[in-house]
PDB file of N, CA and C in Angstrom:
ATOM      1  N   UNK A   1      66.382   0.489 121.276  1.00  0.00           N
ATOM      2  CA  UNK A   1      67.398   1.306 121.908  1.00  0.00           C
ATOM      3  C   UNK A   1      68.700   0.521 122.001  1.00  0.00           C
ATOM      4  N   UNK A   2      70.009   1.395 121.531  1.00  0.00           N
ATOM      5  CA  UNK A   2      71.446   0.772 121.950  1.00  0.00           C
ATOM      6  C   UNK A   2      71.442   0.182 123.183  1.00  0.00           C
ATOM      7  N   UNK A   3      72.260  -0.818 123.073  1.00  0.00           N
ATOM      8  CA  UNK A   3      72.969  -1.235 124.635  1.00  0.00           C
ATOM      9  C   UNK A   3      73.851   0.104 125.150  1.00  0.00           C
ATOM     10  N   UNK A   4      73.840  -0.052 126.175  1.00  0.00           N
ATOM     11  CA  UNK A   4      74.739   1.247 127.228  1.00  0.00           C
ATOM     12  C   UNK A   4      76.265   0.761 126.429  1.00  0.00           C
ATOM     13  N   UNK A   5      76.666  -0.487 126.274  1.00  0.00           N
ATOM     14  CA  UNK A   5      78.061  -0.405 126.218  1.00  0.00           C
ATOM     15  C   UNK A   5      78.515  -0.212 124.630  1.00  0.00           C
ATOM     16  N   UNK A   6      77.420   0.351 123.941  1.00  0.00           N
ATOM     17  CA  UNK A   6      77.468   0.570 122.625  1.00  0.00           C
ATOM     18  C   UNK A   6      77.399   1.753 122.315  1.00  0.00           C
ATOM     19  N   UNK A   7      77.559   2.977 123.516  1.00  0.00           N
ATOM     20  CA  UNK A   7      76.182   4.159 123.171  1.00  0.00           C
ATOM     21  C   UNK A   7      77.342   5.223 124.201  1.00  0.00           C
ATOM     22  N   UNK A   8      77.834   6.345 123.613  1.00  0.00           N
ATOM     23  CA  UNK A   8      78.454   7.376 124.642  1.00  0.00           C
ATOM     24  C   UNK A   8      77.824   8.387 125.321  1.00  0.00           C
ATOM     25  N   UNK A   9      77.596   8.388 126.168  1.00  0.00           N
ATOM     26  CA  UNK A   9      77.484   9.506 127.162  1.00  0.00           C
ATOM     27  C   UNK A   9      78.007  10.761 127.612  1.00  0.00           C
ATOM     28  N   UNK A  10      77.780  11.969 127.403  1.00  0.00           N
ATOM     29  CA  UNK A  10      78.533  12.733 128.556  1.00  0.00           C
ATOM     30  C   UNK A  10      77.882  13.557 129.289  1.00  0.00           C
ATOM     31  N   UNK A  11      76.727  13.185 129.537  1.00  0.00           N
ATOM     32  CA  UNK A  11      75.859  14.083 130.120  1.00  0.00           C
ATOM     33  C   UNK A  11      74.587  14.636 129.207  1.00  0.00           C
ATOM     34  N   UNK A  12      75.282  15.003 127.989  1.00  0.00           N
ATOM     35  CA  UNK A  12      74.342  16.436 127.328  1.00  0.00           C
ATOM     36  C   UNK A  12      73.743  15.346 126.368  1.00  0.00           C
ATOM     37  N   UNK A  13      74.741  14.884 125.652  1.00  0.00           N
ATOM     38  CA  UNK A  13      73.985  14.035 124.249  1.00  0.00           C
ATOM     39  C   UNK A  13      74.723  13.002 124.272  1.00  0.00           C
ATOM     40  N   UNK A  14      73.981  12.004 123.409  1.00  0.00           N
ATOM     41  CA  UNK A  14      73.956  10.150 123.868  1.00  0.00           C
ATOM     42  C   UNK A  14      74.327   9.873 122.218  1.00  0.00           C
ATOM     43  N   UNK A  15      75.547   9.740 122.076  1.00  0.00           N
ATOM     44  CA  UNK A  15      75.707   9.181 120.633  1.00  0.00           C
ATOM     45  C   UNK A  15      75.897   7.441 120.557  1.00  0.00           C
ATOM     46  N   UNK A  16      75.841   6.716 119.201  1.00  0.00           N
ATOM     47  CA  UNK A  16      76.313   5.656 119.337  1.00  0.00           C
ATOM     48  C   UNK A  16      77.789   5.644 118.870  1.00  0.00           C
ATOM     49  N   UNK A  17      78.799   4.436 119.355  1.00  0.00           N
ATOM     50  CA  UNK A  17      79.950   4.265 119.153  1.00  0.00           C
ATOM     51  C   UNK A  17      79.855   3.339 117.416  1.00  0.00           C
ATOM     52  N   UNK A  18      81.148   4.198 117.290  1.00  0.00           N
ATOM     53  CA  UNK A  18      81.387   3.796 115.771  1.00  0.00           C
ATOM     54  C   UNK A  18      81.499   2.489 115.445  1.00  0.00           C
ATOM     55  N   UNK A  19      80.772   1.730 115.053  1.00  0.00           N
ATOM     56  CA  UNK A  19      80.995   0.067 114.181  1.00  0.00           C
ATOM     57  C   UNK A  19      82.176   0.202 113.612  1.00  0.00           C
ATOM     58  N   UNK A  20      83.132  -0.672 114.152  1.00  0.00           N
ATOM     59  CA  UNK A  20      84.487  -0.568 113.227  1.00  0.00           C
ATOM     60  C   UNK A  20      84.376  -1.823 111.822  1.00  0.00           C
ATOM     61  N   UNK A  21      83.671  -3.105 112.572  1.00  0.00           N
ATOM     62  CA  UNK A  21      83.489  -3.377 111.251  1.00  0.00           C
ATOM     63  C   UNK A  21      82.765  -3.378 110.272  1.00  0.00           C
ATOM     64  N   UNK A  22      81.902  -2.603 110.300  1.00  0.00           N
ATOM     65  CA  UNK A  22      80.756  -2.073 109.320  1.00  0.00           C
ATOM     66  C   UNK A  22      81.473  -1.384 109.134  1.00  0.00           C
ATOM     67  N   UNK A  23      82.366  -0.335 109.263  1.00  0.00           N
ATOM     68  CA  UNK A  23      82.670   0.876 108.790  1.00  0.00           C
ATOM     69  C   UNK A  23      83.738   0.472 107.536  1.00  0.00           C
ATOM     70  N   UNK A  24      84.840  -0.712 108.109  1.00  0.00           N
ATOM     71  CA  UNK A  24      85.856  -1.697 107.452  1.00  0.00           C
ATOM     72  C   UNK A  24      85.085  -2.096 106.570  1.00  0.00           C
ATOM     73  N   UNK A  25      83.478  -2.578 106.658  1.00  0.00           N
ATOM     74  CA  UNK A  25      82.755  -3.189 105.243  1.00  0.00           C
ATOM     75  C   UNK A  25      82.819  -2.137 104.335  1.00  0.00           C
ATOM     76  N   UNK A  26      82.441  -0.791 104.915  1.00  0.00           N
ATOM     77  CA  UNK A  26      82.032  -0.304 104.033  1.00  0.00           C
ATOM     78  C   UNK A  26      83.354   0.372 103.113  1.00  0.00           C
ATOM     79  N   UNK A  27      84.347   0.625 104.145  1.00  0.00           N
ATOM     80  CA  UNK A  27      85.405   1.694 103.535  1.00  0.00           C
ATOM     81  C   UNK A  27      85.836   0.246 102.034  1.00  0.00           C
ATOM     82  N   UNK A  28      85.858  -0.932 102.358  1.00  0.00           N
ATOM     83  CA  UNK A  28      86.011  -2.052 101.259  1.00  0.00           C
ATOM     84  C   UNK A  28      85.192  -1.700 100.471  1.00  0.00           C
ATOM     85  N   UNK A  29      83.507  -1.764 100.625  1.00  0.00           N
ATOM     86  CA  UNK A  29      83.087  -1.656  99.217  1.00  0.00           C
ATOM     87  C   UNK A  29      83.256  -0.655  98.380  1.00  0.00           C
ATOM     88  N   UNK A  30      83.450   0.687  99.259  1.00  0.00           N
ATOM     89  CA  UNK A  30      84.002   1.973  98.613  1.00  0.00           C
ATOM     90  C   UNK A  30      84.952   2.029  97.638  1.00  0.00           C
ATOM     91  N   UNK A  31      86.263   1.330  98.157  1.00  0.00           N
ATOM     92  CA  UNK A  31      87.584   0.969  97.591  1.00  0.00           C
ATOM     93  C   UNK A  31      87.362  -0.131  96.313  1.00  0.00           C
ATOM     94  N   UNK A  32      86.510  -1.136  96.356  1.00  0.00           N
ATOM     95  CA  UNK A  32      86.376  -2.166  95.158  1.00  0.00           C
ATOM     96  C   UNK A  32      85.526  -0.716  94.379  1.00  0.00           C
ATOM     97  N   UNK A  33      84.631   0.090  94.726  1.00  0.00           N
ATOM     98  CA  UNK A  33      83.406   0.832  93.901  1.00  0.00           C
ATOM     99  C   UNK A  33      84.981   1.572  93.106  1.00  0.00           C
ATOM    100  N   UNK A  34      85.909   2.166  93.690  1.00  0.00           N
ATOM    101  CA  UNK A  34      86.667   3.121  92.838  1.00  0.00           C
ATOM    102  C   UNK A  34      87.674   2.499  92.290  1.00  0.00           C
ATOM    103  N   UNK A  35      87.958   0.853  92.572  1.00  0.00           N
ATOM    104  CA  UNK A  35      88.752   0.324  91.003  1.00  0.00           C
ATOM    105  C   UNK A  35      88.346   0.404  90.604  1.00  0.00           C
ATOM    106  N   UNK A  36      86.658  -0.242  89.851  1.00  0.00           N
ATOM    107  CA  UNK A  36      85.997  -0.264  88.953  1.00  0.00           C
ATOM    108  C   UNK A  36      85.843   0.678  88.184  1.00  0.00           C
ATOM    109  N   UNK A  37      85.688   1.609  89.271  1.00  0.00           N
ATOM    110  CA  UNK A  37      85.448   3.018  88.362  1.00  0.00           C
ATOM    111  C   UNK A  37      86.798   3.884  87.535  1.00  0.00           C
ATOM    112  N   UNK A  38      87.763   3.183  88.220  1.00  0.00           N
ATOM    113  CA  UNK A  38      89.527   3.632  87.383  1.00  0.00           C
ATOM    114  C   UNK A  38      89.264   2.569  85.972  1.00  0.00           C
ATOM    115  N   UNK A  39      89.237   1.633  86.289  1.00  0.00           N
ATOM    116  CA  UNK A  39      88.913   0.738  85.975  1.00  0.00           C
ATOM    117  C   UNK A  39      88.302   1.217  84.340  1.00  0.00           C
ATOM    118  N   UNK A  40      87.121   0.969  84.301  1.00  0.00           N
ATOM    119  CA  UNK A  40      86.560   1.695  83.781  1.00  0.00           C
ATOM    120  C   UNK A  40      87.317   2.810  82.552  1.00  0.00           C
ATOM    121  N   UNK A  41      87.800   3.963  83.873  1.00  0.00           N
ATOM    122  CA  UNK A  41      87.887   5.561  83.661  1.00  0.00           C
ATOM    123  C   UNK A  41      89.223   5.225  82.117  1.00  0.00           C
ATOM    124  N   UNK A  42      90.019   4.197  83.018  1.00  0.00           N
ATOM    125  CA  UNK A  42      91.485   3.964  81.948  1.00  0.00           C
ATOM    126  C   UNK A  42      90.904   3.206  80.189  1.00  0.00           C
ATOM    127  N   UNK A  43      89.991   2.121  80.282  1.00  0.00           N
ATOM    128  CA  UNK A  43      89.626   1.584  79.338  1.00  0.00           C
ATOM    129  C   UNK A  43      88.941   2.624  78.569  1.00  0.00           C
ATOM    130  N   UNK A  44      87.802   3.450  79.029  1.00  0.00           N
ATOM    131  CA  UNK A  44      87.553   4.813  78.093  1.00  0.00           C
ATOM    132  C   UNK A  44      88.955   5.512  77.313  1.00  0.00           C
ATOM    133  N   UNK A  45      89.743   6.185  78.361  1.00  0.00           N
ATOM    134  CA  UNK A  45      90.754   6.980  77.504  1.00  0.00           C
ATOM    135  C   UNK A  45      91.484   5.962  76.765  1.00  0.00           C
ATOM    136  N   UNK A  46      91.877   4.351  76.440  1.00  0.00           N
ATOM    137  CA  UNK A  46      92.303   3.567  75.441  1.00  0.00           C
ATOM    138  C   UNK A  46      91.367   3.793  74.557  1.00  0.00           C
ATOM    139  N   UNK A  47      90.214   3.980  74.627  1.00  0.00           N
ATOM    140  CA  UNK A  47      89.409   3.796  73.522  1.00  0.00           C
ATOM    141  C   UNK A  47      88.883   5.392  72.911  1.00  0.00           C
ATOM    142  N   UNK A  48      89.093   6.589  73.518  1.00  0.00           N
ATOM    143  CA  UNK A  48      89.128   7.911  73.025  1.00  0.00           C
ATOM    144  C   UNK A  48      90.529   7.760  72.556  1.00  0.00           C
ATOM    145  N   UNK A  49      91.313   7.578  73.105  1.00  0.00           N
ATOM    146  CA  UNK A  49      93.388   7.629  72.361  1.00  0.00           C
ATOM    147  C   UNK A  49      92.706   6.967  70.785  1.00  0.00           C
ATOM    148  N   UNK A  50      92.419   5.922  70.654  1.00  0.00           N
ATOM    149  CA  UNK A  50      92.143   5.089  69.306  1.00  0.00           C
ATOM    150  C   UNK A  50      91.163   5.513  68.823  1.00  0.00           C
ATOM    151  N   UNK A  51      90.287   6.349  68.630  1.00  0.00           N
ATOM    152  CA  UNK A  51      89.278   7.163  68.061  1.00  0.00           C
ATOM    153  C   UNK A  51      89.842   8.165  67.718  1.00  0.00           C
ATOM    154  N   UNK A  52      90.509   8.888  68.325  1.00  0.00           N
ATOM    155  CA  UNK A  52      91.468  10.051  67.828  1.00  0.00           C
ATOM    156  C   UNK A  52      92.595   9.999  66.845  1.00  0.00           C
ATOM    157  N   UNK A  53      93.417   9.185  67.218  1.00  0.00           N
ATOM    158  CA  UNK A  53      93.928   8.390  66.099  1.00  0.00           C
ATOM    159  C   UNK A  53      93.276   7.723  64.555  1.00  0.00           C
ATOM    160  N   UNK A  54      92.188   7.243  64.819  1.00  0.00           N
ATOM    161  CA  UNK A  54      91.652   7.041  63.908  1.00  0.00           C
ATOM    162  C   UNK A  54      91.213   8.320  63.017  1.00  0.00           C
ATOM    163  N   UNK A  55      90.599   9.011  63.968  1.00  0.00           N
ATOM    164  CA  UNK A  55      90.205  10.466  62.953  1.00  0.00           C
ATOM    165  C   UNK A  55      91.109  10.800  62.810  1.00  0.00           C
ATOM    166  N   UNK A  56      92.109  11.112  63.020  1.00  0.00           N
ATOM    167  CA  UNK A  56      93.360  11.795  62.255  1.00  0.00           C
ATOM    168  C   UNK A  56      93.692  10.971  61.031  1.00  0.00           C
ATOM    169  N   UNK A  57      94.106   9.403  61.543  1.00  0.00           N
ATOM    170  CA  UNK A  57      94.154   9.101  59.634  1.00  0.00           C
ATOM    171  C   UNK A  57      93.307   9.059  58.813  1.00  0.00           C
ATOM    172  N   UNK A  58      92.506   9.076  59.532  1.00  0.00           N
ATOM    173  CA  UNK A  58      90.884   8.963  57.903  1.00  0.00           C
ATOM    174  C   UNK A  58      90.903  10.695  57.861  1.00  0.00           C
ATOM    175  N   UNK A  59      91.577  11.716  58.560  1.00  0.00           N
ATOM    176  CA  UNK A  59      91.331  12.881  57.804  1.00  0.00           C
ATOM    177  C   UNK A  59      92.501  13.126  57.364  1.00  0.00           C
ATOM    178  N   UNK A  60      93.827  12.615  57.582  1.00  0.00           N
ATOM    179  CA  UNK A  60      94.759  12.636  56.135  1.00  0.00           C
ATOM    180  C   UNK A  60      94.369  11.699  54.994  1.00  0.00           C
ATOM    181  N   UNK A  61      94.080  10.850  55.128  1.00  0.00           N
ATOM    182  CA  UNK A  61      93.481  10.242  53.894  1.00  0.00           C
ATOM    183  C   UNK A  61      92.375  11.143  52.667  1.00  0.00           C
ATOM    184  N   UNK A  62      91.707  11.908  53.635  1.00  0.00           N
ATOM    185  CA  UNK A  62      90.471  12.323  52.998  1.00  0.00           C
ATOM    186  C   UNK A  62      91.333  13.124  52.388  1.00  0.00           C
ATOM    187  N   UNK A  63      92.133  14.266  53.197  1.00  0.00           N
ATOM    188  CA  UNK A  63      93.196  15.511  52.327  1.00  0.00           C
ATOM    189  C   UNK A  63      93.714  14.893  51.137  1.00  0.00           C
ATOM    190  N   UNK A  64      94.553  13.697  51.459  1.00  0.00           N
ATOM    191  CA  UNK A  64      95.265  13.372  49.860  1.00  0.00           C
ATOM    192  C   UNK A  64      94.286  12.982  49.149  1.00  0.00           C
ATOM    193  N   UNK A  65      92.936  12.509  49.060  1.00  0.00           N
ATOM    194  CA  UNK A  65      92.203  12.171  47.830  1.00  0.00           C
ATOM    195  C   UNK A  65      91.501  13.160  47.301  1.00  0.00           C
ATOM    196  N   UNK A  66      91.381  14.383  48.751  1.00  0.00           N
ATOM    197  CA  UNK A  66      91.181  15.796  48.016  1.00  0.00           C
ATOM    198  C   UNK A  66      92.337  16.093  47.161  1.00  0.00           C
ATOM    199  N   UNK A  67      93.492  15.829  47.479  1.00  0.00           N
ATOM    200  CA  UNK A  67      94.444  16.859  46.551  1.00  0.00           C
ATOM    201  C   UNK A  67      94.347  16.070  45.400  1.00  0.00           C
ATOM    202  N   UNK A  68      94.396  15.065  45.515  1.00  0.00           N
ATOM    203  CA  UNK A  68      95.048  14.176  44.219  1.00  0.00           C
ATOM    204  C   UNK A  68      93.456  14.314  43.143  1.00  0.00           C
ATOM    205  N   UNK A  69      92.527  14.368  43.584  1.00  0.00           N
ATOM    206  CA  UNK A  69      91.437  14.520  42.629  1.00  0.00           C
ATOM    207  C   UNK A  69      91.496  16.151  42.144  1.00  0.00           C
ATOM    208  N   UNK A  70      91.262  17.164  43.046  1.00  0.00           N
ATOM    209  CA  UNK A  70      91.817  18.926  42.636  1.00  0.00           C
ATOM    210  C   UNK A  70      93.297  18.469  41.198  1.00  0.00           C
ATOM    211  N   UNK A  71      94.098  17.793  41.743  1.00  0.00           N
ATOM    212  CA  UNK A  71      95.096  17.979  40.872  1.00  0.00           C
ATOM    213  C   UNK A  71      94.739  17.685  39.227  1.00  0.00           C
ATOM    214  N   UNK A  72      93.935  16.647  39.374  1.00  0.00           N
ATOM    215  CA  UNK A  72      93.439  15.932  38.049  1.00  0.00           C
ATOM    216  C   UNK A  72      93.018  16.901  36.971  1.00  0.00           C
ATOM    217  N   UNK A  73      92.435  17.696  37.858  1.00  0.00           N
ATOM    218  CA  UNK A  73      91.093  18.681  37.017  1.00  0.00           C
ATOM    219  C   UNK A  73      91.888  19.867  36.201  1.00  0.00           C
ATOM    220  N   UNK A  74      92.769  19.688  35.025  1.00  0.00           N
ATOM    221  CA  UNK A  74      93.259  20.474  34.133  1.00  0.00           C
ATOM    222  C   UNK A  74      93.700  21.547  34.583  1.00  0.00           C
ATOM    223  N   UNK A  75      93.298  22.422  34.133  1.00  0.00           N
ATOM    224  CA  UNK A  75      94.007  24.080  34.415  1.00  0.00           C
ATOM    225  C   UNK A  75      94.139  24.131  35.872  1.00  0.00           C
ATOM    226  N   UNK A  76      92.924  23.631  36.530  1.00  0.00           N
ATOM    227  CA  UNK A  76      93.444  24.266  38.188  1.00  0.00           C
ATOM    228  C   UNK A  76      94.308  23.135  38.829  1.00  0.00           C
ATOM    229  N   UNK A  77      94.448  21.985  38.300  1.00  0.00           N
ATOM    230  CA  UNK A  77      95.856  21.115  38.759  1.00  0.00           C
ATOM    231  C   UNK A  77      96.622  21.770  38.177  1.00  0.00           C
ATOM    232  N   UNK A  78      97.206  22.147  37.161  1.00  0.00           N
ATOM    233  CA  UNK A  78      98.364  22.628  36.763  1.00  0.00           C
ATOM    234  C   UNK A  78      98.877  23.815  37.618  1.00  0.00           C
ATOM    235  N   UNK A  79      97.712  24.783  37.925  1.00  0.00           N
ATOM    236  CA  UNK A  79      97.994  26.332  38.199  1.00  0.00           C
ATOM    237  C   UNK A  79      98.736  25.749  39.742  1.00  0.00           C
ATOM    238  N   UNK A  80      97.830  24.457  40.253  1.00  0.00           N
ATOM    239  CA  UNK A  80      98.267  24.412  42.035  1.00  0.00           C
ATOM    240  C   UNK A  80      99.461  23.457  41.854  1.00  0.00           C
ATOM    241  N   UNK A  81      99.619  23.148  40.714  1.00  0.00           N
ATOM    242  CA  UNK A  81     101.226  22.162  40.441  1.00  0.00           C
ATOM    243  C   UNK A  81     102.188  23.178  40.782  1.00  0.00           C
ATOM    244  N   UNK A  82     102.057  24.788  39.920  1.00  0.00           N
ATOM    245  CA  UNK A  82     102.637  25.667  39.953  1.00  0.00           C
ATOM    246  C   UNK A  82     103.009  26.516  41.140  1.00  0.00           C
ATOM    247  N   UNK A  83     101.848  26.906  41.755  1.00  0.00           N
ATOM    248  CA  UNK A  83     101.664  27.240  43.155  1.00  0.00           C
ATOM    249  C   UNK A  83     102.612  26.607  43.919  1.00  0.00           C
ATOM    250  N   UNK A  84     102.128  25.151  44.335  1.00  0.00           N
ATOM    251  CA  UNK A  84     103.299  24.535  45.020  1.00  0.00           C
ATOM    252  C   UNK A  84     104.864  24.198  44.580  1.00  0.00           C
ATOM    253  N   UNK A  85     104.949  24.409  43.163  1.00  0.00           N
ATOM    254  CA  UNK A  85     106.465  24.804  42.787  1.00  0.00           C
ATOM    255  C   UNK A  85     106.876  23.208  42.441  1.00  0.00           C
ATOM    256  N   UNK A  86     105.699  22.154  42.164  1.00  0.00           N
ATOM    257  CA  UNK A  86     106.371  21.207  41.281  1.00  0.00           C
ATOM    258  C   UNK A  86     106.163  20.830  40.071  1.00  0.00           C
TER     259      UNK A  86
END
């Protein structure tokens, strides 16, 4: 059982008084738990930004070695030489 000078009263119901520094421990570990987790949250989106980026140039790359091989292939390079008007 609480000590009395730890413990409120008002008659009806007997609560205990709030630990301020347990509560100070804890609101700290809370606060270190959600840098980490920014932390964290920011180093993901650097590394989705550069994945995205990446797929975008490896899928212009892929387009020009599509076109440039389509172009090669005789009649239908010529017809899409034409098409595109060079």
């Amino acid at each position: 059982m609480a000590k009395n000078d730890y413990t409120y009263d008002n008659g009806k119901t007997r609560k205990d008084r709030v630990n301020v520094w347990q509560l100070e421990k804890r609101v700290k570990a809370l606060e270190i738990q959600n840098q980490t987790i920014k932390r964290h949250l920011q180093h993901q989106i650097g590394l989705n930004q550069q994945q995205v980026l990446l797929n975008e140039t490896l899928s212009d790359r892929v387009a020009l070695l599509e076109k440039a091989s389509w172009s090669k292939q005789g009649m239908f390079g010529r017809w899409l030489s034409w098409v595109q008007g060079k």
